[in-house]
Structures are given as C-alpha cells and as structure tokens.
C-alpha atoms as a PDB file:
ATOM      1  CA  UNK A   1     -19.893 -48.459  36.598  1.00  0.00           C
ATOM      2  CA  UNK A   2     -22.683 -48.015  34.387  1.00  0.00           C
ATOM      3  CA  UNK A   3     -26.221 -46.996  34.360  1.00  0.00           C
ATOM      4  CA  UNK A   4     -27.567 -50.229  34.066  1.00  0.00           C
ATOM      5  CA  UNK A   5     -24.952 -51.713  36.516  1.00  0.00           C
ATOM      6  CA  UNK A   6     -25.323 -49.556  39.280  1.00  0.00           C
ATOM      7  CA  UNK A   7     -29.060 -50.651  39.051  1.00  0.00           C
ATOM      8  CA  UNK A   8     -28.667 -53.795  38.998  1.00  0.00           C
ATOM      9  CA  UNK A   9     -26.463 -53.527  42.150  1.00  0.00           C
ATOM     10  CA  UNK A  10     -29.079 -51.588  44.049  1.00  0.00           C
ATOM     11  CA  UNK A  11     -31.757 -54.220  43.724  1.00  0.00           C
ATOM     12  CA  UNK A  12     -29.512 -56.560  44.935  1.00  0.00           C
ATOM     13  CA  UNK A  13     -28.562 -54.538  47.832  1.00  0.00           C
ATOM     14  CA  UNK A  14     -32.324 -54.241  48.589  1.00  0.00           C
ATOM     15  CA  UNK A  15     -32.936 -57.782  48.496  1.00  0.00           C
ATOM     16  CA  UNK A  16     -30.195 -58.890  50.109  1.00  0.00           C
ATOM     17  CA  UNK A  17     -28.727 -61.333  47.224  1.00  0.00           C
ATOM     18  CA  UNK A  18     -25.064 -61.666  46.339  1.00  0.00           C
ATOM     19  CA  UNK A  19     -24.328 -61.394  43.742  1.00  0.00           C
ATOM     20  CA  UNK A  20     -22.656 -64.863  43.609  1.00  0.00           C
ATOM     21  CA  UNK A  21     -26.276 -66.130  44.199  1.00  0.00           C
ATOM     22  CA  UNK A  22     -27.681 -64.030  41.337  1.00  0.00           C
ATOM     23  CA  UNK A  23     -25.392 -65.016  39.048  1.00  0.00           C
ATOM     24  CA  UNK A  24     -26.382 -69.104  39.801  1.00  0.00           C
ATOM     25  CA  UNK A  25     -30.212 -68.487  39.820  1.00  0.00           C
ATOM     26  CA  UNK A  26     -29.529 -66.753  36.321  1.00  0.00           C
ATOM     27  CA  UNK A  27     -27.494 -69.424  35.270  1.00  0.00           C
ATOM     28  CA  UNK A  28     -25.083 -66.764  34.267  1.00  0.00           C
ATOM     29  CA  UNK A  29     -21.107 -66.498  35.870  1.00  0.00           C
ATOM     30  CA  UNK A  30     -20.669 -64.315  38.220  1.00  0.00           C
ATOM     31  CA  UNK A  31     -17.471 -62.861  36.695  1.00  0.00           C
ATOM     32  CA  UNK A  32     -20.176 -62.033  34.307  1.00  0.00           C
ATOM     33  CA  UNK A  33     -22.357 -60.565  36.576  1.00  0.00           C
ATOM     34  CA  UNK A  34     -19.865 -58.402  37.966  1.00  0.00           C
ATOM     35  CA  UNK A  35     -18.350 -56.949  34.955  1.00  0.00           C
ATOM     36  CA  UNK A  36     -21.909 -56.609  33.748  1.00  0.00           C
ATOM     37  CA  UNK A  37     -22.423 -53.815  37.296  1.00  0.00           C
ATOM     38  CA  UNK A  38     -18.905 -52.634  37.002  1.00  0.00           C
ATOM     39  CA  UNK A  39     -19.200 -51.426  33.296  1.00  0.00           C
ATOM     40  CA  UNK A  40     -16.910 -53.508  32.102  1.00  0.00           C
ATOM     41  CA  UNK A  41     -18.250 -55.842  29.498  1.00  0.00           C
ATOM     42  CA  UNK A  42     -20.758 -54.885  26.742  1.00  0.00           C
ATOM     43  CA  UNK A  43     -24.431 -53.741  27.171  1.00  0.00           C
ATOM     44  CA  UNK A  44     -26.307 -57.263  28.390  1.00  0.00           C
ATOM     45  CA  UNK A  45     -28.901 -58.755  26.188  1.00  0.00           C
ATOM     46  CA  UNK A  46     -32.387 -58.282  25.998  1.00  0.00           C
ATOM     47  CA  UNK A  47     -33.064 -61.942  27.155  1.00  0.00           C
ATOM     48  CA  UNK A  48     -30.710 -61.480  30.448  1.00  0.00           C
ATOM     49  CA  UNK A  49     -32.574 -57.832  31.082  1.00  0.00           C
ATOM     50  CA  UNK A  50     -35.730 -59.768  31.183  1.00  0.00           C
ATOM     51  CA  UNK A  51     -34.712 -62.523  33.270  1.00  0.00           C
ATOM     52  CA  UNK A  52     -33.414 -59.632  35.554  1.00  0.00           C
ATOM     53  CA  UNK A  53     -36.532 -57.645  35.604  1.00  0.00           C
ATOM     54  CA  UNK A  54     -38.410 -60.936  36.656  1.00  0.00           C
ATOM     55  CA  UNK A  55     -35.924 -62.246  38.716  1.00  0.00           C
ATOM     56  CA  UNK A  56     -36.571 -59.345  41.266  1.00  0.00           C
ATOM     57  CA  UNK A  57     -40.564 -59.224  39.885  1.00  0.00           C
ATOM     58  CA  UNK A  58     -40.016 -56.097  37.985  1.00  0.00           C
ATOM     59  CA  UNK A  59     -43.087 -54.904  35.827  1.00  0.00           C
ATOM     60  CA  UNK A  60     -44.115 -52.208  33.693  1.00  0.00           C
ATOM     61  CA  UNK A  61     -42.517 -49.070  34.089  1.00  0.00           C
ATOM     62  CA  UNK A  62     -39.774 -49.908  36.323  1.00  0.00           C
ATOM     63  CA  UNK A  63     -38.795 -52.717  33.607  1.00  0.00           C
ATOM     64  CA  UNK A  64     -38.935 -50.383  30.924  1.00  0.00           C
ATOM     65  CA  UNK A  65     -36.660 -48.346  33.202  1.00  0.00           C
ATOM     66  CA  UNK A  66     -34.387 -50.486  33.631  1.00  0.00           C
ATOM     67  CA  UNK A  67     -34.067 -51.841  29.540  1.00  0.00           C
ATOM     68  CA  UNK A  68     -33.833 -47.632  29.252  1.00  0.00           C
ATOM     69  CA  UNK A  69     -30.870 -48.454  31.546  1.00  0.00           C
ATOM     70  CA  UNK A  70     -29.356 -51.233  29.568  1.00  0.00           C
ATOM     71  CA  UNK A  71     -29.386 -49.276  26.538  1.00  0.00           C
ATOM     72  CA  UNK A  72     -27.376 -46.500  27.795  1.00  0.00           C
ATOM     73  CA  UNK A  73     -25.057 -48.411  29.545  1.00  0.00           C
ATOM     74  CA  UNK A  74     -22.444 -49.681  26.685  1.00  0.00           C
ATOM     75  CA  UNK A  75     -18.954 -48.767  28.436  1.00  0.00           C
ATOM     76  CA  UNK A  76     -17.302 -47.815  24.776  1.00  0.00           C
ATOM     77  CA  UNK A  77     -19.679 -45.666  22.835  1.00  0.00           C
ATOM     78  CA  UNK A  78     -18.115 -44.976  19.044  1.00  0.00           C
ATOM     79  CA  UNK A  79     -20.225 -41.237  17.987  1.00  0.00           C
ATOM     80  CA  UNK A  80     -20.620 -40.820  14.129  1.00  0.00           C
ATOM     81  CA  UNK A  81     -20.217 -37.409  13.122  1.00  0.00           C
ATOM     82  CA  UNK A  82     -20.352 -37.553   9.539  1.00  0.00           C
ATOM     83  CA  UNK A  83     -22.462 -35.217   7.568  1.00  0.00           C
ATOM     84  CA  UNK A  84     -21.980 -32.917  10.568  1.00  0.00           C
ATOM     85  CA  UNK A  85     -20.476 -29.597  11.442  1.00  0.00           C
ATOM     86  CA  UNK A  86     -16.949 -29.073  12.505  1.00  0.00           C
ATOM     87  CA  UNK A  87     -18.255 -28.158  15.918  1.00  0.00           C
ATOM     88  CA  UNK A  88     -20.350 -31.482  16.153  1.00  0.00           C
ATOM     89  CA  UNK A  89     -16.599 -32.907  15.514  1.00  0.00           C
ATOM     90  CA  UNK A  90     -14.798 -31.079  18.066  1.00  0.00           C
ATOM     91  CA  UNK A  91     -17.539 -31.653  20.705  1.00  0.00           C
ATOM     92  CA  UNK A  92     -17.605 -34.840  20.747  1.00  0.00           C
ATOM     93  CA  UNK A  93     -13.610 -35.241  20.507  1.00  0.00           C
ATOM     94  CA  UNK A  94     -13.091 -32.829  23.344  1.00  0.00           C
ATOM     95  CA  UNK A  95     -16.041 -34.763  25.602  1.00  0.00           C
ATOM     96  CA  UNK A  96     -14.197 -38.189  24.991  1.00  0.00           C
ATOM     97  CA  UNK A  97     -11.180 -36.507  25.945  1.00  0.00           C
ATOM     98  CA  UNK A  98     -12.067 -35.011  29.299  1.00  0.00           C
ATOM     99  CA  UNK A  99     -15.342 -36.864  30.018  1.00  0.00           C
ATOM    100  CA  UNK A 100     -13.024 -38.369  32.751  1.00  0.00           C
ATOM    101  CA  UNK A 101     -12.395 -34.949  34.455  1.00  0.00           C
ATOM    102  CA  UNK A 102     -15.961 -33.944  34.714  1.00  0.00           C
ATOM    103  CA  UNK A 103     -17.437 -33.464  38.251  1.00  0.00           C
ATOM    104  CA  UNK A 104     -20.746 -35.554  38.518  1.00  0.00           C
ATOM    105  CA  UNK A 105     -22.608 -32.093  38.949  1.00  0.00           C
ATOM    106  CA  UNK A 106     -21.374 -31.056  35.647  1.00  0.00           C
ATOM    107  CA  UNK A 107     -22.438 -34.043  33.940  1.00  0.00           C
ATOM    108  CA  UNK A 108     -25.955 -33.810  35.212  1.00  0.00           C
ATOM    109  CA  UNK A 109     -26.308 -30.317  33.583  1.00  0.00           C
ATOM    110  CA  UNK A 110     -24.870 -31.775  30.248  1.00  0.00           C
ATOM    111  CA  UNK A 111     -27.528 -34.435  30.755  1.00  0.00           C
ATOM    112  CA  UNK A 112     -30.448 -31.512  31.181  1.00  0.00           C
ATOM    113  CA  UNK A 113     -29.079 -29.619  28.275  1.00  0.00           C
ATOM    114  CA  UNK A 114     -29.397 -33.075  26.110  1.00  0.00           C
ATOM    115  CA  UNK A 115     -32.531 -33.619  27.234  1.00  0.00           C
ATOM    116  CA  UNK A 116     -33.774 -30.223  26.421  1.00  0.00           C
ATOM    117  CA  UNK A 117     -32.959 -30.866  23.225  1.00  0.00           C
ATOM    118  CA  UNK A 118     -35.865 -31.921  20.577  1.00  0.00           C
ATOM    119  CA  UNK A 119     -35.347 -35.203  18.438  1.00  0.00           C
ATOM    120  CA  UNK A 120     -34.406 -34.754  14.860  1.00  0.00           C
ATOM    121  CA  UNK A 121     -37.163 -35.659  12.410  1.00  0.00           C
ATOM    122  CA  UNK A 122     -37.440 -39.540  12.141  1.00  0.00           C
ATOM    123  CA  UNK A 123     -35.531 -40.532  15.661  1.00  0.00           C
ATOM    124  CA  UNK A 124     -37.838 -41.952  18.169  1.00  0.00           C
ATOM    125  CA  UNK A 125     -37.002 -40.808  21.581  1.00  0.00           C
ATOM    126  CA  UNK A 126     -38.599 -43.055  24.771  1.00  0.00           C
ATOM    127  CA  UNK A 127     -37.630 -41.466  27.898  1.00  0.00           C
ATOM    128  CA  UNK A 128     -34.624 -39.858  27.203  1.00  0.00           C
ATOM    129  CA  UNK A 129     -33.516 -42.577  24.563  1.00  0.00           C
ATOM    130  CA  UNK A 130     -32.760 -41.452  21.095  1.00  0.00           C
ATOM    131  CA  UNK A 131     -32.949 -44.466  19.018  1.00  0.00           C
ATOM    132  CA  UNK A 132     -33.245 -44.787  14.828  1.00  0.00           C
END
C-alpha cells in the first residue's frame, strides 16, 4: 500500500463509502480505485487527486497533504545516482535490496534522518518533498 493509498482508504472508512461507490461517483473503475490504495498502479493524476480532495470536501492544507501524498506514493521508484559517490551507489542498492526486511520502526527513523537533511542548492522542498 502506499502513502497516498492508505489515505485515500481512511477517508473512505470515515465516510462510510465503498469503494465500489467511489469509484462510480468518480467515474473511475474500481479495479482502478483499488490498485490506486493498494500501491499497485502508478502515482494517480493531478486531475483524479483533485476530484478526490473535493469529492470528500478537502481544502487547503489537508489537500495539499494529500497531493504531498500522491507524489510520494509511485510503487517503483528508479534513484539516479550519477555524478555521485560510490557510497550514494551502494546505499541506495542495498535499501532496494532489503527495503522489504525493514521493521516499520526502522523506516520511520530513516524517514527522520531524511528529513533532517537540508535541500541541495536549487531543489525546492514543500513539506518533506524534494522536487527539481
């Protein structure tokens, strides 16, 4: 499940919709819908995370959370470390191989130490969100 998907699930659990009936107001499939919350397809669009946010009369800040949300929630995530040391290389080829084994608590602390971490020069970060 992703970010984004486990979200989207929780406002629907709050409100009581199915998400069968979600997926028809949206005029979206439900298999859609589904693999959408279960991290299975692609990060949605920025039309469908609007039609989200007012579908459940999301404003503001908690729809800027959630498009935060959507934009860290791509299940495959490809990291470019060219132009970077050998131990940018071998960190990120030892996370993909045993992000799987990680306890959750260990991830959060990976998390804080990330977002401890200032943005380089000419990388806007919103809430989190490093983005060029």
């Amino acid at each position: 499940m992703t970010p984004f998907g486990e979200r989207v699930r929780s406002l629907r659990d709050a409100k009581g919709v199915t998400l069968k009936q979600m997926a028809t107001d949206l005029s979206i499939s439900s298999a859609y819908l589904s693999a959408l919350e279960h991290g299975k397809r692609g990060q949605p669009s920025p039309q469908l995370v609007r039609q989200i946010c007012a579908y459940f009369g999301i404003i503001w800040d908690e729809a800027e959370d959630l498009e935060r949300l959507a934009d860290l929630s791509h299940p495959r995530v490809t990291v470019d470390t060219g132009g970077l040391s050998a131990k940018a290389t071998e960190l990120a080829n030892r996370l993909s191989e045993r992000i799987a084994d990680l306890e959750e608590a260990r991830i959060e602390a990976l998390l804080a130490i990330l977002d401890a971490v200032p943005p380089r020069k000419g990388v806007r970060r919103r809430s989190g969100v490093r983005r060029r």
